[in-house]
PDB file of N, CA and C in Angstrom:
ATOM      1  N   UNK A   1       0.841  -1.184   0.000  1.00  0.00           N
ATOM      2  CA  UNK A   1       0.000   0.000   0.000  1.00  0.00           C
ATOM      3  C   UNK A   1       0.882   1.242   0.000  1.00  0.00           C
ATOM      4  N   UNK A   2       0.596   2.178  -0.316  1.00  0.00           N
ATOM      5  CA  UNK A   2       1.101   3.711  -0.719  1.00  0.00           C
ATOM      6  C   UNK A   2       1.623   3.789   0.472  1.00  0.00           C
ATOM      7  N   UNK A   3       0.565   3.855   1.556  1.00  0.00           N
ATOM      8  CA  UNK A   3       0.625   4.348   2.778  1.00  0.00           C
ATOM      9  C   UNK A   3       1.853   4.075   3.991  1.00  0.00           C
ATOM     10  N   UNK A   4       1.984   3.074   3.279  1.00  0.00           N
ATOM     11  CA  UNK A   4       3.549   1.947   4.197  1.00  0.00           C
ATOM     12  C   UNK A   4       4.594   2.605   3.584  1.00  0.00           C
ATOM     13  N   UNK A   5       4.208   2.947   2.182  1.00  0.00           N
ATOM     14  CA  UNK A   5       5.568   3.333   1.668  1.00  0.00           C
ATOM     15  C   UNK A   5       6.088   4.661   1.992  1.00  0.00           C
ATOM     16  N   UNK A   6       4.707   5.628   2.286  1.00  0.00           N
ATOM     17  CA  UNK A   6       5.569   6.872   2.846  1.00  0.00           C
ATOM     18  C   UNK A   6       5.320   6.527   4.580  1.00  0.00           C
ATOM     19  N   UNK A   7       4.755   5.728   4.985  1.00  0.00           N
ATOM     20  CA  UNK A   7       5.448   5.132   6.920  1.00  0.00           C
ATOM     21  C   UNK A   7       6.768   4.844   6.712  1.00  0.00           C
ATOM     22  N   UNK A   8       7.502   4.326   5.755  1.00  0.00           N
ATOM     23  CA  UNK A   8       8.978   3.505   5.733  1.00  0.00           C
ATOM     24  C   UNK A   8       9.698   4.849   5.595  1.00  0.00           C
ATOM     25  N   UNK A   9       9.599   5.913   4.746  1.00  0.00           N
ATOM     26  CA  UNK A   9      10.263   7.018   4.271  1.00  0.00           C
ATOM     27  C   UNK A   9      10.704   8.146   5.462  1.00  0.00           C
ATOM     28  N   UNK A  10       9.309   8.219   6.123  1.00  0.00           N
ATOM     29  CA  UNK A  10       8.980   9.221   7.183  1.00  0.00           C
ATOM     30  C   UNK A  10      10.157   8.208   8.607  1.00  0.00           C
ATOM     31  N   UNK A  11       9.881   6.658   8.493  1.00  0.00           N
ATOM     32  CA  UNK A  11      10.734   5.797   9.466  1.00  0.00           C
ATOM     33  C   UNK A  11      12.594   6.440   9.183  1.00  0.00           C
ATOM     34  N   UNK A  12      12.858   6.598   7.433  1.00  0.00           N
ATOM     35  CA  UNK A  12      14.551   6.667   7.629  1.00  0.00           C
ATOM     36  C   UNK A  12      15.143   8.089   7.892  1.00  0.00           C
ATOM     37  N   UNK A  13      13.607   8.962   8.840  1.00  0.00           N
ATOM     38  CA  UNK A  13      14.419  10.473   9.210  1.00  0.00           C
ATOM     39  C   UNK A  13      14.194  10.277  10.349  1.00  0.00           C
ATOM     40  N   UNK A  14      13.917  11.670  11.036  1.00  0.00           N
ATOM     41  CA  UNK A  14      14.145  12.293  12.381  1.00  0.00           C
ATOM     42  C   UNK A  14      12.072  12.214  13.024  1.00  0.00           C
ATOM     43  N   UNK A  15      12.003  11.167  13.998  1.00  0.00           N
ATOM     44  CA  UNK A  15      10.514  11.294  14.451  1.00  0.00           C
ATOM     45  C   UNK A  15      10.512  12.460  14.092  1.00  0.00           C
ATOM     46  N   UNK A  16      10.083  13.507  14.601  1.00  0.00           N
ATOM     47  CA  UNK A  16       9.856  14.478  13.909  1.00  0.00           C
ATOM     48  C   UNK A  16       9.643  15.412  12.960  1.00  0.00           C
ATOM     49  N   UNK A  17       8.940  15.620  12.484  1.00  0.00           N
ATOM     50  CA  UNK A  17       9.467  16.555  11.432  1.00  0.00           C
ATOM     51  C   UNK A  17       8.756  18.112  10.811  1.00  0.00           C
ATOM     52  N   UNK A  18       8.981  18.568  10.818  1.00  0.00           N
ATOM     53  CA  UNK A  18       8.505  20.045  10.481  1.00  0.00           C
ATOM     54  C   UNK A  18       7.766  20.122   8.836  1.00  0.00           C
ATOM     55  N   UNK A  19       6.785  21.342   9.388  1.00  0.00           N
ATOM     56  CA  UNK A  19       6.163  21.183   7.894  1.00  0.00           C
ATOM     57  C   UNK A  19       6.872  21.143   6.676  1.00  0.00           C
ATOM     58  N   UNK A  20       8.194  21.844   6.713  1.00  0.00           N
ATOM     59  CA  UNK A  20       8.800  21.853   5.799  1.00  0.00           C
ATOM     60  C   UNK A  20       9.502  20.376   5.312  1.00  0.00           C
ATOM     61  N   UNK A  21       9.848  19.497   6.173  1.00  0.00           N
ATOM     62  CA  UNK A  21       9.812  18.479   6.341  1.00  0.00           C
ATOM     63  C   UNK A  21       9.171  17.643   5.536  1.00  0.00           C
ATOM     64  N   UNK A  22       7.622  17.585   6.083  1.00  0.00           N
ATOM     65  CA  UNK A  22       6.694  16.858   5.405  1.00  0.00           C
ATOM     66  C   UNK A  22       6.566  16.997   3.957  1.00  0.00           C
ATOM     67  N   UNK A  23       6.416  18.308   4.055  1.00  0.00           N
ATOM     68  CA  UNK A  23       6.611  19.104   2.588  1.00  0.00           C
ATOM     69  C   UNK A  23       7.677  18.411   1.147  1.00  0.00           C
ATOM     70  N   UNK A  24       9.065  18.548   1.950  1.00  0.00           N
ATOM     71  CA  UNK A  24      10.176  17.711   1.056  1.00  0.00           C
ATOM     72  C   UNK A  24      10.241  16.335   0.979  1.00  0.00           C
ATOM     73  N   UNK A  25       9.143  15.284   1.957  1.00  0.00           N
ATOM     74  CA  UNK A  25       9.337  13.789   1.892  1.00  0.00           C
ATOM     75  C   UNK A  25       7.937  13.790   0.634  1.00  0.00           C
ATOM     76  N   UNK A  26       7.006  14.685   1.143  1.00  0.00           N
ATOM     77  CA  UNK A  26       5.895  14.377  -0.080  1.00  0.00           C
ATOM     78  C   UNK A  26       6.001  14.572  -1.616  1.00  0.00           C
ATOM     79  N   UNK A  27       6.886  15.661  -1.776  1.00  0.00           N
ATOM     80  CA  UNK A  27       7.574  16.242  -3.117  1.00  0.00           C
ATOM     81  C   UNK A  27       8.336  14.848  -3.318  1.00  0.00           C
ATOM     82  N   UNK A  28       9.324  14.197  -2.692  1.00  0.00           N
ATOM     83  CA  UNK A  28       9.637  13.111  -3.326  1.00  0.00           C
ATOM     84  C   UNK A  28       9.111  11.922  -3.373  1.00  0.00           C
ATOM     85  N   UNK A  29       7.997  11.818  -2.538  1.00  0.00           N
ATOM     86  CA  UNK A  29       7.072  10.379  -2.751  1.00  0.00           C
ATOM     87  C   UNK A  29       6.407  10.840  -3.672  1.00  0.00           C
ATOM     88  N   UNK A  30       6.158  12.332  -4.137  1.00  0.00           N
ATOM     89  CA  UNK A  30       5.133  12.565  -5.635  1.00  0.00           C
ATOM     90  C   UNK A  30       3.662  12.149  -4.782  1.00  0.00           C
ATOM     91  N   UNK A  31       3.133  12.869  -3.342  1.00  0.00           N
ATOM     92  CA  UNK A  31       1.902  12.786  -2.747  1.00  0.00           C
ATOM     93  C   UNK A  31       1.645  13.843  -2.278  1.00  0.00           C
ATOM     94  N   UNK A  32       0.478  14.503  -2.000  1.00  0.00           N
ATOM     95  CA  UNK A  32      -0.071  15.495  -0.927  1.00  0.00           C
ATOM     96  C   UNK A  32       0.872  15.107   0.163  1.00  0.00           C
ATOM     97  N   UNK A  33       1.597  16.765   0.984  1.00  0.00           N
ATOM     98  CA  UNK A  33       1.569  16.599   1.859  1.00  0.00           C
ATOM     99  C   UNK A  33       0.496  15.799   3.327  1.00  0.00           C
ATOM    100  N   UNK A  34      -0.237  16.082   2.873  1.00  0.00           N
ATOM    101  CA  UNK A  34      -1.778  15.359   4.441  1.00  0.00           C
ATOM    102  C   UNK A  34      -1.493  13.939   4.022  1.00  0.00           C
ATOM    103  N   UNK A  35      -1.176  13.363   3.026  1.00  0.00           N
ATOM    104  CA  UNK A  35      -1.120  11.875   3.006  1.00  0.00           C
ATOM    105  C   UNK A  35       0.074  11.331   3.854  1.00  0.00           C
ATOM    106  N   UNK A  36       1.204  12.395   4.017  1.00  0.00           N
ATOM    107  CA  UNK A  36       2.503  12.089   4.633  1.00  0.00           C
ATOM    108  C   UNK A  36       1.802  11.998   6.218  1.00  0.00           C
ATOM    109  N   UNK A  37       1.451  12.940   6.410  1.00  0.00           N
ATOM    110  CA  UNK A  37       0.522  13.111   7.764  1.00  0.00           C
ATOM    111  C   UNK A  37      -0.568  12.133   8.253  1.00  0.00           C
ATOM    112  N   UNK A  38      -1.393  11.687   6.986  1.00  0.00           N
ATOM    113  CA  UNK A  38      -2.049  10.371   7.120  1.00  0.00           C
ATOM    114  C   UNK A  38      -1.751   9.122   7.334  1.00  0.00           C
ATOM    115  N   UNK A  39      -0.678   8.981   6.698  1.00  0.00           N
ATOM    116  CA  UNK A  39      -0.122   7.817   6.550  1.00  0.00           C
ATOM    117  C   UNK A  39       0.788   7.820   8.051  1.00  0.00           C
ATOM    118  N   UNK A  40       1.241   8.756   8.329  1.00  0.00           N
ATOM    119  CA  UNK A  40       2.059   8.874   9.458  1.00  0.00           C
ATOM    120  C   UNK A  40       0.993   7.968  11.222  1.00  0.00           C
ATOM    121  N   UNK A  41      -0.008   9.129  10.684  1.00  0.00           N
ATOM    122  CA  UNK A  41      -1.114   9.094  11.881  1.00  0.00           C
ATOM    123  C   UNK A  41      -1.239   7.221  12.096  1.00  0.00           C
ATOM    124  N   UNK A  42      -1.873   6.731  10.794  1.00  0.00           N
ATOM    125  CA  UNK A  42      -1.917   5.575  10.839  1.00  0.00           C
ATOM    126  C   UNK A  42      -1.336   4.198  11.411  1.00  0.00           C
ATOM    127  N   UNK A  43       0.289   4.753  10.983  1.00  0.00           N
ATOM    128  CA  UNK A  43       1.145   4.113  11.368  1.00  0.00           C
ATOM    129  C   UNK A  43       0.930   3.852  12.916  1.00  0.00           C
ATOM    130  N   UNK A  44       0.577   4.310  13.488  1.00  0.00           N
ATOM    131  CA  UNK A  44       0.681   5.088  14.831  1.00  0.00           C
ATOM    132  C   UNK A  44      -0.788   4.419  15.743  1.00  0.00           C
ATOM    133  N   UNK A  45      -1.756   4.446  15.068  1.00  0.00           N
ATOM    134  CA  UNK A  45      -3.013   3.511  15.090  1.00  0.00           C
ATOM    135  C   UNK A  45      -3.430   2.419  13.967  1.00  0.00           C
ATOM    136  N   UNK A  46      -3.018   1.734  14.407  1.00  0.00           N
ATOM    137  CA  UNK A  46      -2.988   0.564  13.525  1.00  0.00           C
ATOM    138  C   UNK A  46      -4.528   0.190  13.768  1.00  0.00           C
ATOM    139  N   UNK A  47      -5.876   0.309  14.810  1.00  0.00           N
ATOM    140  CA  UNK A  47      -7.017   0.291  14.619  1.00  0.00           C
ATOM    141  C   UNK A  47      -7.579   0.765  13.242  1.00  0.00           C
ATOM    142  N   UNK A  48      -7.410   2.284  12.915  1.00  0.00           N
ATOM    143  CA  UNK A  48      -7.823   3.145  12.280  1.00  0.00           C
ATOM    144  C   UNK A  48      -7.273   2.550  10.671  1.00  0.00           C
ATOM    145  N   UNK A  49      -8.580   2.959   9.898  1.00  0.00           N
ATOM    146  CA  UNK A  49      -8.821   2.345   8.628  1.00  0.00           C
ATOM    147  C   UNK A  49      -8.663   3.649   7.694  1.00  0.00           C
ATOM    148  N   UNK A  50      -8.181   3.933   6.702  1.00  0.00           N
ATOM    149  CA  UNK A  50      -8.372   5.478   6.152  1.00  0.00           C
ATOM    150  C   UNK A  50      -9.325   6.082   5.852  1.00  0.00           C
ATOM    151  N   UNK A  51     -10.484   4.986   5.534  1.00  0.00           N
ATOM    152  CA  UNK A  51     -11.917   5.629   5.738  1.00  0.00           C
ATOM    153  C   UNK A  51     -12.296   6.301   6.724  1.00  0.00           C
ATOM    154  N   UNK A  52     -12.121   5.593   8.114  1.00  0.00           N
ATOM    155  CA  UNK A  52     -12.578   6.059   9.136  1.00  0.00           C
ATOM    156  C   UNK A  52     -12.162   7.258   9.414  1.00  0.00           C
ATOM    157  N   UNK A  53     -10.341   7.548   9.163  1.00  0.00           N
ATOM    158  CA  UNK A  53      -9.372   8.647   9.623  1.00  0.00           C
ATOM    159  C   UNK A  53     -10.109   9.915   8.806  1.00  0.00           C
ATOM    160  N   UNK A  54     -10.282   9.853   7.457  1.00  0.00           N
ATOM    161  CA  UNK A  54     -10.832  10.429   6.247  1.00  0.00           C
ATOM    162  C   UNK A  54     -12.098  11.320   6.990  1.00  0.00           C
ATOM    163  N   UNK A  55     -13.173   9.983   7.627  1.00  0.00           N
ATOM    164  CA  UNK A  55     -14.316  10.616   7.404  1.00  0.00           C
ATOM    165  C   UNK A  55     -14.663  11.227   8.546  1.00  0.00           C
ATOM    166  N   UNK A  56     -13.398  11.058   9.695  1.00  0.00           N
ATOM    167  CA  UNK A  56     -13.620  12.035  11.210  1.00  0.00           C
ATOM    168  C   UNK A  56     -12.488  13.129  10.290  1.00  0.00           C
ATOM    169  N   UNK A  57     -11.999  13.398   9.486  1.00  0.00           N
ATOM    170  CA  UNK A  57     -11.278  14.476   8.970  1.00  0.00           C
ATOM    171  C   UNK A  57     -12.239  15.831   8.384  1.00  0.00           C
ATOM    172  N   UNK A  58     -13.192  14.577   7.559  1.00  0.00           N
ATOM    173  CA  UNK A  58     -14.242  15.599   6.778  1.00  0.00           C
ATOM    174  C   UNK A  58     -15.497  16.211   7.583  1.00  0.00           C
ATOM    175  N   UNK A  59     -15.683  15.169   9.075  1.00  0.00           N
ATOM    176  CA  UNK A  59     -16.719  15.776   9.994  1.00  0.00           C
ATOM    177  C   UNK A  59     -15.929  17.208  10.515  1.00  0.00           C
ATOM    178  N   UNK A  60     -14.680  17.218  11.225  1.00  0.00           N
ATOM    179  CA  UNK A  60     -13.837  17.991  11.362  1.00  0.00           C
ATOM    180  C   UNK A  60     -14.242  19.429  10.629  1.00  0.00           C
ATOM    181  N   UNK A  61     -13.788  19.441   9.448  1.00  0.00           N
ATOM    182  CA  UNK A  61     -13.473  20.399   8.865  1.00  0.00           C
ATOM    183  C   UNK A  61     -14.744  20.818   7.983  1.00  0.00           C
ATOM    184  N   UNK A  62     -16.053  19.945   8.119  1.00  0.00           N
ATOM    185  CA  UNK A  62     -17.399  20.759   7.774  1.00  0.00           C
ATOM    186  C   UNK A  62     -18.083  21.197   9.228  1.00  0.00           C
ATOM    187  N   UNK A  63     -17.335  21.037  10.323  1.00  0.00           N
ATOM    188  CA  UNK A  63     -18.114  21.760  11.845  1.00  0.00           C
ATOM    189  C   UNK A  63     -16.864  23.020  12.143  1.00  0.00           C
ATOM    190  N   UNK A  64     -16.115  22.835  11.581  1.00  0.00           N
ATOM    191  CA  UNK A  64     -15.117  23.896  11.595  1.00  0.00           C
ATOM    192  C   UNK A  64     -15.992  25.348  10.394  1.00  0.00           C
ATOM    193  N   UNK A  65     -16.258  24.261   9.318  1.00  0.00           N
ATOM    194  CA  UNK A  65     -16.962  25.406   8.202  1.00  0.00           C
ATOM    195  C   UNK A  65     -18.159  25.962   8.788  1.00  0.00           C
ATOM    196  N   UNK A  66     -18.842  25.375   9.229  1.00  0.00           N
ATOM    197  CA  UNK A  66     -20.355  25.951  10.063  1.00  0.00           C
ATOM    198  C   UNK A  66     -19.983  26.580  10.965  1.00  0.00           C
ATOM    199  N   UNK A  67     -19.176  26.731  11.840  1.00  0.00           N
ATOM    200  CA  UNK A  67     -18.976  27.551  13.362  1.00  0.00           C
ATOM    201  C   UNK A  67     -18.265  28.861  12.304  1.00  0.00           C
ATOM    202  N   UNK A  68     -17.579  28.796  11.391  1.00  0.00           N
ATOM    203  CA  UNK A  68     -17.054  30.380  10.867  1.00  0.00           C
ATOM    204  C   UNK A  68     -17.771  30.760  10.112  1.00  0.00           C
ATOM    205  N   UNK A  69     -19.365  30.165   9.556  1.00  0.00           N
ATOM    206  CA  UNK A  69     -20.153  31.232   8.437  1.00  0.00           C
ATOM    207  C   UNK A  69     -21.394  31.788   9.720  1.00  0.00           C
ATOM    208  N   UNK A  70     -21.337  31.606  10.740  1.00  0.00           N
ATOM    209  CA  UNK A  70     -22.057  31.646  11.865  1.00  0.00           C
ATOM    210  C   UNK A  70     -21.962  33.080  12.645  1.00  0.00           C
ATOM    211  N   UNK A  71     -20.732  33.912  11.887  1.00  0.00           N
ATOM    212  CA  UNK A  71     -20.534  35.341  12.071  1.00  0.00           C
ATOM    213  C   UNK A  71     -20.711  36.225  11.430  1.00  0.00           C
TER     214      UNK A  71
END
């Protein structure tokens, strides 16, 4: 899966890493940065399915959109 392959990439640096970071591992896996971040998260919960991660992402960020047209 894609997703292992940027877990293995993100595995041969520094835990850490800064957006800029993420930024230069995704430019060379040729992915969205958030997939580096996804794939990362995952790694990390091995429960979590990318659907699931996905679709508490998209509840997220449409209750984020409703609380700012609310002014």
């Amino acid at each position: 899966m894609k997703h292992e392959r940027i877990s293995r990439e993100l595995d041969l640096g520094l835990k850490k890493h800064t957006i800029d970071g993420v930024e230069k591992i995704s430019e060379h896996l040729d992915v969205h940065p958030i997939s580096v971040l996804v794939a990362s998260y995952l790694r990390d919960q091995p429960e979590m399915t990318v659907q699931t991660l996905l679709k508490r992402i998209k509840s997220d960020l449409d209750s984020n959109s409703d609380s700012n047209s609310d002014g």
